[in-house]
C-alpha atoms as a PDB file:
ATOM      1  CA  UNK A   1       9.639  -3.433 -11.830  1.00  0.00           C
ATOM      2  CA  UNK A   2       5.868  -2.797  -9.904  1.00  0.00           C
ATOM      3  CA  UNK A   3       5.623   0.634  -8.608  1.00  0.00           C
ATOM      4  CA  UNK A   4       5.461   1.092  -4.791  1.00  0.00           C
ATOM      5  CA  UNK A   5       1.472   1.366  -5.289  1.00  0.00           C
ATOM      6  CA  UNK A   6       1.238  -2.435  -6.986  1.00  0.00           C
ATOM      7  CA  UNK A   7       3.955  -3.582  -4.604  1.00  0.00           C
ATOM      8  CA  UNK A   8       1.318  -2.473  -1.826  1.00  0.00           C
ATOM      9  CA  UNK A   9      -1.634  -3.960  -2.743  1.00  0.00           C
ATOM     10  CA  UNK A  10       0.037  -7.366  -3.449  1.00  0.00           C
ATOM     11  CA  UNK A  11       1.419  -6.571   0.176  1.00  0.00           C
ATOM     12  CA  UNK A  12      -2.338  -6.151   1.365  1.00  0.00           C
ATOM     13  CA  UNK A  13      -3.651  -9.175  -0.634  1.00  0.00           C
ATOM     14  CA  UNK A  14      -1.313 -11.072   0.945  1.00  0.00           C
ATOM     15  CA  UNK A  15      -2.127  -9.840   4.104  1.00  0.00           C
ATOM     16  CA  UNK A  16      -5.741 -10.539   3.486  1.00  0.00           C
ATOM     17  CA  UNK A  17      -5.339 -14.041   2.256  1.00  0.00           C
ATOM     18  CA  UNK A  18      -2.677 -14.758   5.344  1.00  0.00           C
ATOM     19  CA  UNK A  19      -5.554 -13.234   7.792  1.00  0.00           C
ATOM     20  CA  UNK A  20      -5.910 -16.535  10.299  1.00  0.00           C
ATOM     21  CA  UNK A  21      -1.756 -17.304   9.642  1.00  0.00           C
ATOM     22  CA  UNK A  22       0.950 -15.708  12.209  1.00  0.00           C
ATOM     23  CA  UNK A  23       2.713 -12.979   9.610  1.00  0.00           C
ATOM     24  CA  UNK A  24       4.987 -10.782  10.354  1.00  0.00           C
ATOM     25  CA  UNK A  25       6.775  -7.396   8.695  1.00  0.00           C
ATOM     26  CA  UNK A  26       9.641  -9.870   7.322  1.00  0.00           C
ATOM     27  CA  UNK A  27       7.238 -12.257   5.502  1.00  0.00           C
ATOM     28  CA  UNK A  28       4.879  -9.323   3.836  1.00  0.00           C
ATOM     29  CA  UNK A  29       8.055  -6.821   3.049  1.00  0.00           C
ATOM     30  CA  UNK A  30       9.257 -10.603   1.181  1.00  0.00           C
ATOM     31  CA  UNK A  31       6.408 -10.815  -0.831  1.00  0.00           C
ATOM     32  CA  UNK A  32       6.472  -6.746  -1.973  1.00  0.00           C
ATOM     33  CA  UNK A  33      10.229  -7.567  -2.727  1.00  0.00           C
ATOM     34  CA  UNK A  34      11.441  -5.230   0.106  1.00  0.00           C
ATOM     35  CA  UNK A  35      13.841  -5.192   2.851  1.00  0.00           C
ATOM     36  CA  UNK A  36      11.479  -4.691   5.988  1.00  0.00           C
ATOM     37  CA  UNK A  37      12.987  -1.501   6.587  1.00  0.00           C
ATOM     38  CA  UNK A  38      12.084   0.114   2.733  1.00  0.00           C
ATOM     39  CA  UNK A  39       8.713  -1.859   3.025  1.00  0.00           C
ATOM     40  CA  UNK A  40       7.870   0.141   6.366  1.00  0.00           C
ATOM     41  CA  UNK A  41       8.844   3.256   4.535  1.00  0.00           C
ATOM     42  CA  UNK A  42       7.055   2.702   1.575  1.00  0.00           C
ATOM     43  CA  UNK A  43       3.857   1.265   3.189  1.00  0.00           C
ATOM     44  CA  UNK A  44       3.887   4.556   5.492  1.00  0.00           C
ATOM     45  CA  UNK A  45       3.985   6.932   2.879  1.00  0.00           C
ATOM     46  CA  UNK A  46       1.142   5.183   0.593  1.00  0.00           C
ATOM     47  CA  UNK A  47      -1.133   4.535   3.635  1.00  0.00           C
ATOM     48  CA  UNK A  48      -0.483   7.509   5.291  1.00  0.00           C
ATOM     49  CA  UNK A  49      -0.165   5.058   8.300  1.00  0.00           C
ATOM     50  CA  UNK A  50       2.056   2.596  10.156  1.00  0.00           C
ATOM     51  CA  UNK A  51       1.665  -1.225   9.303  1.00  0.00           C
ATOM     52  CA  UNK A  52       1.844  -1.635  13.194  1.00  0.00           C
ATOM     53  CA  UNK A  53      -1.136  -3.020  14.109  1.00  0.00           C
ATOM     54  CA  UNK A  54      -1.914  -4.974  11.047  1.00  0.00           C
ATOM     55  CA  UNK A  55       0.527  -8.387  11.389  1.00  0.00           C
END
């Protein structure tokens, strides 16, 4: 299993490679292998920030 900190930066590649694509919290927390709940939790602690904003 990734840690939370790999999980996250596969979360913000995919962000970053979906830039011009409608994404939302669903689709990224899918690709970190997350519920969108524990993906919001775990994004907020790393970034020290809400993902709102972002997608």
């Amino acid at each position: 299993m990734n840690s939370y900190s790999e999980l996250i930066r596969q979360s913000l590649y995919f962000i970053e490679t979906n830039l011009y694509e409608e994404i939302g919290l669903e689709e990224v927390a899918s690709e970190a292998l997350l519920s969108p709940y524990h993906y919001h939790q775990v994004f907020r602690r790393a970034m020290r920030s809400s993902h709102s904003g972002l997608f």
